[in-house]
Protein backbone atom coordinates (compact mmCIF):
# COMPACT_ATOMS: atom_id res chain seq x y z
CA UNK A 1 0.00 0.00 0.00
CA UNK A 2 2.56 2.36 0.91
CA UNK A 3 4.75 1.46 -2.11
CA UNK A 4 1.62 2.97 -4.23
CA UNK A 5 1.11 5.81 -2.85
CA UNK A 6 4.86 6.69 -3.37
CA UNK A 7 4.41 5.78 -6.71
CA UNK A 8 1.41 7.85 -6.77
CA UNK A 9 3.11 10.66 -5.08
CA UNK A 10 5.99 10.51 -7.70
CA UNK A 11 3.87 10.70 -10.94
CA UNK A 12 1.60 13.57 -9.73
CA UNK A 13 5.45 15.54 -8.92
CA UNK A 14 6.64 14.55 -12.45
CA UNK A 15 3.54 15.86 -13.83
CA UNK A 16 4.08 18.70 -12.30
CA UNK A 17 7.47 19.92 -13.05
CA UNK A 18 7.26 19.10 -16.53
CA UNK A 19 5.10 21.38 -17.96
CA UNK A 20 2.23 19.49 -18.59
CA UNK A 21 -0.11 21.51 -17.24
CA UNK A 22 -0.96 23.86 -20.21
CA UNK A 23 -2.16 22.76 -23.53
CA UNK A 24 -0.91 23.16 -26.75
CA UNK A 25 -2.93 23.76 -30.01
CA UNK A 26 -1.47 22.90 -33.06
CA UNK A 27 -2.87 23.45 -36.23
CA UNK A 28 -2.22 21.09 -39.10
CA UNK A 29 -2.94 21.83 -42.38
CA UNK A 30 -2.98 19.30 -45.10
CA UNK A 31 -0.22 19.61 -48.40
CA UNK A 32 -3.03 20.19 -50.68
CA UNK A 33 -0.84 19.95 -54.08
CA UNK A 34 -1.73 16.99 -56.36
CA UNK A 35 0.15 14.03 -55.85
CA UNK A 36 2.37 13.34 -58.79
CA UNK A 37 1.93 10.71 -60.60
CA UNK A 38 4.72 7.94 -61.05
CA UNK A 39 6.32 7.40 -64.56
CA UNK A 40 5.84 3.78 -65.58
CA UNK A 41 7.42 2.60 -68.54
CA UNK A 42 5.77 2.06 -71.57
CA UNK A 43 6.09 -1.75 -72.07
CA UNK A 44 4.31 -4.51 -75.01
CA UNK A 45 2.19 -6.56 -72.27
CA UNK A 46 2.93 -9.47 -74.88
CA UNK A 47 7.00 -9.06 -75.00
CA UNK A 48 6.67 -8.68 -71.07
CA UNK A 49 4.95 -11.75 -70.34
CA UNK A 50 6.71 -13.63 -72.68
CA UNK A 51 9.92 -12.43 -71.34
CA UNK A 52 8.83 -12.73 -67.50
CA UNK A 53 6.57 -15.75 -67.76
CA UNK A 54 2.94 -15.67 -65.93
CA UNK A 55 3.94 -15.83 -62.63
CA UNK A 56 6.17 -13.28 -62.32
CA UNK A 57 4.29 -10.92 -65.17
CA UNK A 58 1.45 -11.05 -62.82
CA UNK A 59 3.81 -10.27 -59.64
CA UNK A 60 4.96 -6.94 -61.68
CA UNK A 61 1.23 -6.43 -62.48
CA UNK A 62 -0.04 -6.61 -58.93
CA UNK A 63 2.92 -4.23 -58.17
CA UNK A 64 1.93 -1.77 -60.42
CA UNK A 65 -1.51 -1.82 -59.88
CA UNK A 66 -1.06 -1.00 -56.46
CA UNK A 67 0.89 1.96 -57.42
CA UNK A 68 -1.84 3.00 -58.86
CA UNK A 69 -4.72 2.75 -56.13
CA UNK A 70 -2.28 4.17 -53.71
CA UNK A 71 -1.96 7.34 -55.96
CA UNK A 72 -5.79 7.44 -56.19
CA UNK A 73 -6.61 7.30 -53.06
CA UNK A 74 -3.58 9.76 -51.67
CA UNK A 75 -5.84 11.96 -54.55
CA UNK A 76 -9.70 11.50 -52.59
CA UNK A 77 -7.82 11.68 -49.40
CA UNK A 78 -6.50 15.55 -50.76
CA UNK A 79 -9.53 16.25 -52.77
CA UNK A 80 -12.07 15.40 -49.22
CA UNK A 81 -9.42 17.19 -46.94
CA UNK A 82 -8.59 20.68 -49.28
CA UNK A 83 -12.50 21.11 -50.18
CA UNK A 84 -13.01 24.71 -49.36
């Protein structure tokens, strides 16, 4: 019992003497520039695939896919938050 109340004792002095008494307001502000776009190669889907073979032409296709929906929604994300 008394070993909590110490305890007690010493977290209501820390709290104390380091400043956390007053609160901070911070504004944040979204970056509200369009996000810019990556630059995929132009490639022949055919030559690819028959270069890579399915499995890993459909690893590279996943990839870049995924590129892509990351990029669109970084885009709603910017269009919903900069709305005037």
């Amino acid at each position: 019992m008394q070993m909590t109340v110490l305890k007690a004792s010493v977290l209501a002095v820390l709290f104390a003497v380091s400043g956390c008494t007053t609160i901070e307001y911070v504004e944040v502000r979204p970056q509200c520039e369009p996000v810019p776009i990556p630059a995929l190669p132009s490639l022949d889907r055919g030559e690819l695939w028959d270069a890579l073979g399915d499995a890993q032409y459909r690893e590279v296709e996943r990839y870049i896919n995924g590129l892509w929906s990351v990029i669109d929604e970084q885009s709603a994300v910017l269009g919903a938050a900069c709305r005037p």
